[in-house]
C-alpha atoms as a PDB file:
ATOM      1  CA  UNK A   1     204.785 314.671 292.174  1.00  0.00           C
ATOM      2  CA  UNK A   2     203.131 313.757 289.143  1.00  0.00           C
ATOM      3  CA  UNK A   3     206.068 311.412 288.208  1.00  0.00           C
ATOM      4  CA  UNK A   4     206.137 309.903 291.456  1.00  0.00           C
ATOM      5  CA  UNK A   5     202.871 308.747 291.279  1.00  0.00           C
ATOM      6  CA  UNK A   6     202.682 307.347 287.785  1.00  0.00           C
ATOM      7  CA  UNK A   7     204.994 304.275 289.534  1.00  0.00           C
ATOM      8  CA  UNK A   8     202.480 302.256 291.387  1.00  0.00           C
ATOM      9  CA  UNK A   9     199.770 303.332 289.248  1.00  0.00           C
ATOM     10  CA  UNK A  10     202.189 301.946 286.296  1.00  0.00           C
ATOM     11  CA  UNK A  11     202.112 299.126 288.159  1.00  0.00           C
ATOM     12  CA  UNK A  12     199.202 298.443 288.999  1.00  0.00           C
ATOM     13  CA  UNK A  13     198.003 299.006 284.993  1.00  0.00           C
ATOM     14  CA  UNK A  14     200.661 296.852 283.983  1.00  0.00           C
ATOM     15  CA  UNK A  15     199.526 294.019 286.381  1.00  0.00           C
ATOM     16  CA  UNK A  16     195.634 294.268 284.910  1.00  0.00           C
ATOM     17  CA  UNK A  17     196.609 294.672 281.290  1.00  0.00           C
ATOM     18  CA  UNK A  18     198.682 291.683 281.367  1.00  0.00           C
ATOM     19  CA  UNK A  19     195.666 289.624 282.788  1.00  0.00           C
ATOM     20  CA  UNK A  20     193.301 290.942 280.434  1.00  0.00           C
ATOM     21  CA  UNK A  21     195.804 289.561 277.291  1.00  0.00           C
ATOM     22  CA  UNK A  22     196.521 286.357 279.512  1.00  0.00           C
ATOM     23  CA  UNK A  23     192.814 286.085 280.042  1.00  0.00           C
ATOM     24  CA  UNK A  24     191.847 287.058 276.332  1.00  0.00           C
ATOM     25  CA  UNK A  25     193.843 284.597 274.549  1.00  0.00           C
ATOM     26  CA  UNK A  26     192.393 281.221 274.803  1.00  0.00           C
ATOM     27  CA  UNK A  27     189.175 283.170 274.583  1.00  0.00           C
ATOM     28  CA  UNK A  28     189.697 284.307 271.154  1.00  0.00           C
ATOM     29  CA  UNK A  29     191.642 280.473 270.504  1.00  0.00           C
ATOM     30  CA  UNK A  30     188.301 278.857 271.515  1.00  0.00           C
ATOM     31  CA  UNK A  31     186.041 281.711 269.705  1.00  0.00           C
ATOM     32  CA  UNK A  32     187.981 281.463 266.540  1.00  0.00           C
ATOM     33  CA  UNK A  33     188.558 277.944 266.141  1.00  0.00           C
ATOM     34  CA  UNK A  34     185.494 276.463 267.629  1.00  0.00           C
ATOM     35  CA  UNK A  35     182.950 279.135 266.115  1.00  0.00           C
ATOM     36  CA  UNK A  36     184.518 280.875 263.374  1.00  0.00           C
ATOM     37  CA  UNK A  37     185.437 284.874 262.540  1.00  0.00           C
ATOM     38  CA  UNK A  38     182.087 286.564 263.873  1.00  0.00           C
ATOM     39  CA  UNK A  39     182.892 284.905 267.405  1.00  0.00           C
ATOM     40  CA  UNK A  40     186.748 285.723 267.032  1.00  0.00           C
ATOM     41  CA  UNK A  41     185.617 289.121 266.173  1.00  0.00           C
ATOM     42  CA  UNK A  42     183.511 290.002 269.233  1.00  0.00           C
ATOM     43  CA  UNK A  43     186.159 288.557 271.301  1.00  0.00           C
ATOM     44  CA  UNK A  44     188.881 290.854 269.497  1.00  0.00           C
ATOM     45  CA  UNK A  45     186.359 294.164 270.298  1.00  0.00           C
ATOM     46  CA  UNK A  46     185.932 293.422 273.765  1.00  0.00           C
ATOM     47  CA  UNK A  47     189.905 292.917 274.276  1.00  0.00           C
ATOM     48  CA  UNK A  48     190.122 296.462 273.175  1.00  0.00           C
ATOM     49  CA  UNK A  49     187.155 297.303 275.344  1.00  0.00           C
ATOM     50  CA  UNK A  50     189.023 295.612 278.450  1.00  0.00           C
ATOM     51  CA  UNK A  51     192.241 297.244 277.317  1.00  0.00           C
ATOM     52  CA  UNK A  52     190.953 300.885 277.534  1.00  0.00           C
ATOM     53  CA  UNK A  53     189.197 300.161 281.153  1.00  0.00           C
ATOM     54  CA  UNK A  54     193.361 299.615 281.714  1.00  0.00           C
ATOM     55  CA  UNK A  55     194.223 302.238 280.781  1.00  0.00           C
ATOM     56  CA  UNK A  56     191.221 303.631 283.203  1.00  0.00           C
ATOM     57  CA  UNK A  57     193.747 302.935 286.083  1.00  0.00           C
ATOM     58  CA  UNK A  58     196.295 305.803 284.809  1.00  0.00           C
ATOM     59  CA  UNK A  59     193.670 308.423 284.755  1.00  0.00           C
ATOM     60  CA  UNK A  60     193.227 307.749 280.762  1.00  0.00           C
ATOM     61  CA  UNK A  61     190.638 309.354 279.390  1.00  0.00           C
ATOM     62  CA  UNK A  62     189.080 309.102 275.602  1.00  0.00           C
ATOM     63  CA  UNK A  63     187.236 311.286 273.681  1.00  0.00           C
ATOM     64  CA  UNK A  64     185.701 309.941 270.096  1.00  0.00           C
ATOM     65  CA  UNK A  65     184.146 312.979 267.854  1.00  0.00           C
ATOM     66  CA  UNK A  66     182.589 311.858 264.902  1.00  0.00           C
ATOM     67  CA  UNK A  67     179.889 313.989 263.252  1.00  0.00           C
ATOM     68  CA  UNK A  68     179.673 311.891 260.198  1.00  0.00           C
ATOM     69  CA  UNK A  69     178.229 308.401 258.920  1.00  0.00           C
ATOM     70  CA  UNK A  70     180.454 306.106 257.392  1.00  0.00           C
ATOM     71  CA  UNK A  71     178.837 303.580 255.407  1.00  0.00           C
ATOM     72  CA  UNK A  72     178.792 299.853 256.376  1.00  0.00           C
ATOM     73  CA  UNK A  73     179.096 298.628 252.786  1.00  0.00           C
ATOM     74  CA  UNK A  74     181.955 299.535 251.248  1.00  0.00           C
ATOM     75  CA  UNK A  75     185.651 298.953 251.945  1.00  0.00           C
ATOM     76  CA  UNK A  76     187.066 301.489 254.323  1.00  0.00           C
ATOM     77  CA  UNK A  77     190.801 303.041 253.757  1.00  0.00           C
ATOM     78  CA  UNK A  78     191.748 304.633 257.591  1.00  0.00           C
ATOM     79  CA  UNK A  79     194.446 306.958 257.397  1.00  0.00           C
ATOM     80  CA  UNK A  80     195.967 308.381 260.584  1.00  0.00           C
ATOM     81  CA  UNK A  81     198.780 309.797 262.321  1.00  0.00           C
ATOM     82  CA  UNK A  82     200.580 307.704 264.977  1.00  0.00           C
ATOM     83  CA  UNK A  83     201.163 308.266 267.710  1.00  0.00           C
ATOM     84  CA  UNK A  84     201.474 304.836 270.599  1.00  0.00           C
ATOM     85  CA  UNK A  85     199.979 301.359 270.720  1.00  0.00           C
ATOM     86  CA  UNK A  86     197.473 303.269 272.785  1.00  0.00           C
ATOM     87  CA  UNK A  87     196.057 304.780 268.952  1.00  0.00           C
ATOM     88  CA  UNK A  88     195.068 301.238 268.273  1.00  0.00           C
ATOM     89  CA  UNK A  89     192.318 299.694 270.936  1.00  0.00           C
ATOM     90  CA  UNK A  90     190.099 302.983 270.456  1.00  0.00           C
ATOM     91  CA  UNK A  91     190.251 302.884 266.731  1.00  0.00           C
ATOM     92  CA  UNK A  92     189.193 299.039 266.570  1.00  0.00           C
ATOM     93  CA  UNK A  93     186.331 299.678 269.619  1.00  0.00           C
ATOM     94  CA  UNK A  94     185.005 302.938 268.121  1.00  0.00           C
ATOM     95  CA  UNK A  95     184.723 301.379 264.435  1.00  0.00           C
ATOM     96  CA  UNK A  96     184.174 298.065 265.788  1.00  0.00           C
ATOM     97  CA  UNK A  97     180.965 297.728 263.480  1.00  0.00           C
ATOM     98  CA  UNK A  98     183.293 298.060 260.223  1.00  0.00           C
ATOM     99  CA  UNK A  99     186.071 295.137 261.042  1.00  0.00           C
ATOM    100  CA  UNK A 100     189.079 297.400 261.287  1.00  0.00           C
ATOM    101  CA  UNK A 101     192.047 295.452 260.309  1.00  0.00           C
ATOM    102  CA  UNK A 102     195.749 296.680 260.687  1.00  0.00           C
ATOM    103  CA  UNK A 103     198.685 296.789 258.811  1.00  0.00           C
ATOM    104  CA  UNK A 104     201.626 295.638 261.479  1.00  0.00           C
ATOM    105  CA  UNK A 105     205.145 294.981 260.811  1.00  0.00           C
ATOM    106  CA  UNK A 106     205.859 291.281 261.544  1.00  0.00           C
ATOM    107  CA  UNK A 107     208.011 291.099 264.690  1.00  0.00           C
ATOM    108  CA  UNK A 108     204.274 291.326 266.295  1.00  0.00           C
ATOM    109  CA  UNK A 109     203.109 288.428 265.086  1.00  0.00           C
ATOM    110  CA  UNK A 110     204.469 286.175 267.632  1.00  0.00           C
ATOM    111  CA  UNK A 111     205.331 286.272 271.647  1.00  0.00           C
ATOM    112  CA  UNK A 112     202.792 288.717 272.352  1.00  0.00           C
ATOM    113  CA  UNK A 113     199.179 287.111 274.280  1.00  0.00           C
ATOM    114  CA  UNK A 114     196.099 287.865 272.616  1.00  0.00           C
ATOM    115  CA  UNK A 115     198.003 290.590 270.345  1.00  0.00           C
ATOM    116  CA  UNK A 116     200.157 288.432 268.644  1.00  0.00           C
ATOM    117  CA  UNK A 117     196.754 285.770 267.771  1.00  0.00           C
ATOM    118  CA  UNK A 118     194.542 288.648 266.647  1.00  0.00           C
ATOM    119  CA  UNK A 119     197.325 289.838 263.768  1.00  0.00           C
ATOM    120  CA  UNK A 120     197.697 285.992 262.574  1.00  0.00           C
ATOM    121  CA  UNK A 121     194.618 285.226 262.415  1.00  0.00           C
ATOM    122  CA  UNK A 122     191.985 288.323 262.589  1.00  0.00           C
ATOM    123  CA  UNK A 123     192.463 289.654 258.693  1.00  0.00           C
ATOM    124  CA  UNK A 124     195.634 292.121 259.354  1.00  0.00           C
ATOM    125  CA  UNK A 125     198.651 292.090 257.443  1.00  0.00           C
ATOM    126  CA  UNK A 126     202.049 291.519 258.891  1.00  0.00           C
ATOM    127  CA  UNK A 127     205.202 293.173 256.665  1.00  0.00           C
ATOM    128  CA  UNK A 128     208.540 292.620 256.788  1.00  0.00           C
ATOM    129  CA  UNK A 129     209.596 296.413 256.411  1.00  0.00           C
ATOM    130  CA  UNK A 130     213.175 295.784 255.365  1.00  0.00           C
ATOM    131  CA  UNK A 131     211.671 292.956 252.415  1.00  0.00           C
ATOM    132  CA  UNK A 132     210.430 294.902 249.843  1.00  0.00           C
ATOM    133  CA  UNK A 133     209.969 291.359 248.102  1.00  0.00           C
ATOM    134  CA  UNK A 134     207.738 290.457 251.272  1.00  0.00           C
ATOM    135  CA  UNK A 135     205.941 293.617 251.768  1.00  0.00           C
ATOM    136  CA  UNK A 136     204.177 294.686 248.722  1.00  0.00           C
ATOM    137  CA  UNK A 137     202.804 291.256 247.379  1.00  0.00           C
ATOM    138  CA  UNK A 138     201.076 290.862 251.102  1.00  0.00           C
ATOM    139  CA  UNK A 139     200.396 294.632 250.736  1.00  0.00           C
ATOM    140  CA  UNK A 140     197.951 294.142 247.739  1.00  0.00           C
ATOM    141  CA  UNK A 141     196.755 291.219 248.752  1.00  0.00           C
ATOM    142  CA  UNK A 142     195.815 292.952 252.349  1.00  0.00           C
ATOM    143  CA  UNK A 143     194.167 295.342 250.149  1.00  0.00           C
ATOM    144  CA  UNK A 144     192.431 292.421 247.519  1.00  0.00           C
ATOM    145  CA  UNK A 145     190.941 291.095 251.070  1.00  0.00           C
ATOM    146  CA  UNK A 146     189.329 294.436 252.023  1.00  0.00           C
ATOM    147  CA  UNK A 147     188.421 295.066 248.918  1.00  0.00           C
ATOM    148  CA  UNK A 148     186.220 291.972 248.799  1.00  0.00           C
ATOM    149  CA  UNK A 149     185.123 292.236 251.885  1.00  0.00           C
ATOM    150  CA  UNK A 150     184.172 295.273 252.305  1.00  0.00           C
ATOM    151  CA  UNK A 151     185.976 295.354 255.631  1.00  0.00           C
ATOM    152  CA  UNK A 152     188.526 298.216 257.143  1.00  0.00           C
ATOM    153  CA  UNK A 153     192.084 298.857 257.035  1.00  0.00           C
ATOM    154  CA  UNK A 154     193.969 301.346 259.096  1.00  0.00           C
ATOM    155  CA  UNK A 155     196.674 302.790 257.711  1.00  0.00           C
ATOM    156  CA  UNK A 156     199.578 305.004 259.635  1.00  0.00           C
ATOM    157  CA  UNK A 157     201.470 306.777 256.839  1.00  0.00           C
ATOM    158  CA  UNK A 158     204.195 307.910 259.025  1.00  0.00           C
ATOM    159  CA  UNK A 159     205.447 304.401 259.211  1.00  0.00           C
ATOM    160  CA  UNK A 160     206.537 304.789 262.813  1.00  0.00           C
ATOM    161  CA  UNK A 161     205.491 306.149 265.873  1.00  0.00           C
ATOM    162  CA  UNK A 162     205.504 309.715 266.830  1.00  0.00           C
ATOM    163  CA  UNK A 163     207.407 310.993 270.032  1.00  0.00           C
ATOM    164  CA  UNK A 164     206.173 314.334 270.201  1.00  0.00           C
ATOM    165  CA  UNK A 165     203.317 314.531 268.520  1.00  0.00           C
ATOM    166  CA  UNK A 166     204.544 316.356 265.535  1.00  0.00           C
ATOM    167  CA  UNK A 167     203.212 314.733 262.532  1.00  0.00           C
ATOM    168  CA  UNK A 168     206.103 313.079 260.442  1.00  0.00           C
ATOM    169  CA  UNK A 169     206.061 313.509 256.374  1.00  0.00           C
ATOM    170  CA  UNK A 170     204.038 310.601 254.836  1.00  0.00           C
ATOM    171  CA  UNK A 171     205.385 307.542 253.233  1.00  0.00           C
ATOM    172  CA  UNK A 172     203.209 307.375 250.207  1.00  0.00           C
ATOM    173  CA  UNK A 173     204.064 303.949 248.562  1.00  0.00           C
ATOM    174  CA  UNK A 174     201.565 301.710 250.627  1.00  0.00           C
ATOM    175  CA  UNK A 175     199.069 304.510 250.558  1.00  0.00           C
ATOM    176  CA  UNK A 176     199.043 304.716 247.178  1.00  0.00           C
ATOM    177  CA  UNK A 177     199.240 300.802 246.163  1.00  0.00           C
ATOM    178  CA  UNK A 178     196.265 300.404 248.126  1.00  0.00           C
ATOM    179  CA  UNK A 179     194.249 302.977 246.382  1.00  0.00           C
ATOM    180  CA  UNK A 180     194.944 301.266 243.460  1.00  0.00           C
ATOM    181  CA  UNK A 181     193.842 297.802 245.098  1.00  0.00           C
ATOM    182  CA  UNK A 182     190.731 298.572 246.804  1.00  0.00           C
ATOM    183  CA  UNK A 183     189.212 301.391 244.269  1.00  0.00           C
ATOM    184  CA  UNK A 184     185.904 301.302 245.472  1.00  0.00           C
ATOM    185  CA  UNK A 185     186.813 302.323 249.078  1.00  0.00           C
ATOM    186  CA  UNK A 186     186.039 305.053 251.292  1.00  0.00           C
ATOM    187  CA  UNK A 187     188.511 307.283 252.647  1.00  0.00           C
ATOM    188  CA  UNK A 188     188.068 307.818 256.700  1.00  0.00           C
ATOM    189  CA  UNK A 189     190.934 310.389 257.621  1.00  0.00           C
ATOM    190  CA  UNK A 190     191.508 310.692 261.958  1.00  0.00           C
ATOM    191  CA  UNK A 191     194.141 313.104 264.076  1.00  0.00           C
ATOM    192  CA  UNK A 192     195.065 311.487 267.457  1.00  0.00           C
ATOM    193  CA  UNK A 193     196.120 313.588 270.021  1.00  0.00           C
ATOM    194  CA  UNK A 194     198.088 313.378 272.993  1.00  0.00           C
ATOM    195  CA  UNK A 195     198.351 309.388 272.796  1.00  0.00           C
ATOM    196  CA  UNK A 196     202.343 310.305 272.502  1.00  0.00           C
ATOM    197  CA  UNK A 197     201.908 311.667 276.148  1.00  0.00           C
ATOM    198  CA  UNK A 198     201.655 307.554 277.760  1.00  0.00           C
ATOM    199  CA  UNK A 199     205.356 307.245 276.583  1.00  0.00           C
ATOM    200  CA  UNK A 200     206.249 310.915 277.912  1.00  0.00           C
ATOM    201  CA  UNK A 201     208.727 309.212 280.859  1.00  0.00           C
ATOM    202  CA  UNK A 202     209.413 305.890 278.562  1.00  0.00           C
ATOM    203  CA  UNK A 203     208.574 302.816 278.782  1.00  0.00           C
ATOM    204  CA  UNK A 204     208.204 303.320 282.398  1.00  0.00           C
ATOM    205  CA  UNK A 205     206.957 304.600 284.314  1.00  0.00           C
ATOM    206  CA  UNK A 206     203.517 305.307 281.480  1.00  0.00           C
ATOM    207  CA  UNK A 207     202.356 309.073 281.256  1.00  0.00           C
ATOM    208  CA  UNK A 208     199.243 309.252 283.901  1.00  0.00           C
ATOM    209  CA  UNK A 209     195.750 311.259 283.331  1.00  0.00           C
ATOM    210  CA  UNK A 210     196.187 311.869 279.463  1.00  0.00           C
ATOM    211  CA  UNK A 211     192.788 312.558 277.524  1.00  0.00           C
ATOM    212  CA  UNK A 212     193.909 310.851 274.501  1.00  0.00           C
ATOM    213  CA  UNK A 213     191.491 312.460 271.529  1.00  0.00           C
ATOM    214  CA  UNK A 214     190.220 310.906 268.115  1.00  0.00           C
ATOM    215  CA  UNK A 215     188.692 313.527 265.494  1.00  0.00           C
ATOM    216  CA  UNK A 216     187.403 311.949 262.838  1.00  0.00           C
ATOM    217  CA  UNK A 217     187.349 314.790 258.884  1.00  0.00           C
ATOM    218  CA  UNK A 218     185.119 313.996 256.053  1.00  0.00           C
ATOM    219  CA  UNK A 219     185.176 310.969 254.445  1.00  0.00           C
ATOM    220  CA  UNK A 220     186.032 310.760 251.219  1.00  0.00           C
ATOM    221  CA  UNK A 221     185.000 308.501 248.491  1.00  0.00           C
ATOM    222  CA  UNK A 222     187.902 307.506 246.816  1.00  0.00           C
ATOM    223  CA  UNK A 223     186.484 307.074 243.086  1.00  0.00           C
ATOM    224  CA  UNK A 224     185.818 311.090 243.226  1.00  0.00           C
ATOM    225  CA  UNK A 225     189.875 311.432 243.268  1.00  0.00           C
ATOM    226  CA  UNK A 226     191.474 312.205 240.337  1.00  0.00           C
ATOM    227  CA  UNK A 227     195.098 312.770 241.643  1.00  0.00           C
ATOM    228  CA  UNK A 228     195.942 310.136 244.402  1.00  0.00           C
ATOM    229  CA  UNK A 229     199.494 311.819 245.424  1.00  0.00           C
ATOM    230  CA  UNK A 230     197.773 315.321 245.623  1.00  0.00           C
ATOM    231  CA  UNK A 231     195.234 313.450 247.710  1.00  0.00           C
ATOM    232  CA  UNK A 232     197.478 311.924 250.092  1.00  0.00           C
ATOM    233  CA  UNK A 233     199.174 315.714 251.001  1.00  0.00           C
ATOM    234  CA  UNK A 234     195.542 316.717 251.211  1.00  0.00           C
ATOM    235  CA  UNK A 235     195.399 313.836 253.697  1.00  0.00           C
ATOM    236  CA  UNK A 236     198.032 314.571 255.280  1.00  0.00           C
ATOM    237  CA  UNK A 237     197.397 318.517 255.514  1.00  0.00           C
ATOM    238  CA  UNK A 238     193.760 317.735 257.040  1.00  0.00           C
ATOM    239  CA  UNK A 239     195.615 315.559 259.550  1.00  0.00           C
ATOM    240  CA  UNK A 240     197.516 317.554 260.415  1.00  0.00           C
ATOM    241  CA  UNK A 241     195.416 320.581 260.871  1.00  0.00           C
ATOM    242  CA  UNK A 242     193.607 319.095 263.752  1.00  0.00           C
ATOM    243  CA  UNK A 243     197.118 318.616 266.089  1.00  0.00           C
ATOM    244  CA  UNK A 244     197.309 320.724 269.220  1.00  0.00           C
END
């Protein structure tokens, strides 16, 4: 029964979310080109804002816990497990005050409304994963940008999604090239759960009355770390300690 009625409501979430990126792109063309990156910015948060009254329609439901305050002036270092696309509007909305930035591969850089504009042009990094040559030059200078800015980057270790939810060993190259980059930053570590559960059926139809949870551990100032690969499996353990 369940099943059966995740089709129309798939749907009908399917039919507002593509308006919302249809509606959202000259929007953020106008806002970025016409007034610059605060505008752009704004624009970008309230996409994510629209996105997650979308995902409203499926019976989505989120659930931010964060007992701790980040600072505003240094460079923030995200590190999370991933889980959907569904990870990423929350993330941006709920630490929209920081400028969270991504790290994407570059297939979704193009063809993709709204999305697509908002990696190009926003302050994320696109990476060809299979160019090594490609990757780690725009890797540290992703990290040389957030560095000086003092802005966010969100980084998913795993390197890919996760189907199940089980956390999948980290990939500790980027982690560690971009401690090295941006030494001054803060480390924010965040378990998401049950975002795998949208993609439970596939592609369609989506997963229907998820609460999709963000718990946000101690942040960590990275200058206090002495070892940065017995950091990252501390990372990665805290993570991980928070799945259910």
């Amino acid at each position: 029964m369940r099943k059966l009625l995740a089709y129309p409501l798939t749907v009908l979430y399917f039919l507002f979310f593509g308006l919302t990126l249809v509606v959202f792109h000259p929007i953020q063309w106008i806002c970025f080109n016409l007034f610059g990156y605060q505008a752009h910015k704004i624009s970008v948060d309230y996409l994510q804002f629209a996105i997650m009254r979308c995902l409203n329609v499926l019976g989505t439901r989120f659930s931010w816990n964060n007992t701790y305050k980040i600072p505003k002036d240094r460079p923030l270092l995200i590190v999370s497990n991933h889980q959907s696309m569904y990870d990423i509007p929350p993330i941006i909305w709920y630490l929209r005050q920081h400028h969270v930035k991504f790290v994407s591969k570059k297939e979704l850089g193009k063809g993709i409304p709204s999305v697509s504009y908002n990696l190009r042009h926003g302050g994320s990094v696109l990476i060809d994963r299979r160019n090594p040559k490609q990757a780690l030059p725009a890797m540290k200078a992703f990290g040389e940008y957030i560095e000086n800015t003092k802005r966010a980057a969100v980084i998913f270790p795993e390197g890919t999604r996760s189907k199940d939810g089980q956390l999948k060993p980290f990939k500790t190259k980027g982690l560690e090239l971009l401690f090295e980059v941006v030494p001054s930053a803060i480390i924010v570590p965040i378990t998401i759960n049950n975002s795998w559960k949208m993609l439970r059926y596939g592609k369609f139809p989506m997963g229907i009355g998820n609460h999709i949870k963000f718990t946000v551990h101690q942040p960590v100032d990275l200058q206090t770390v002495e070892d940065h690969k017995s950091f990252i499996k501390q990372l990665e353990e805290t993570i991980e300690s928070s799945l259910v």
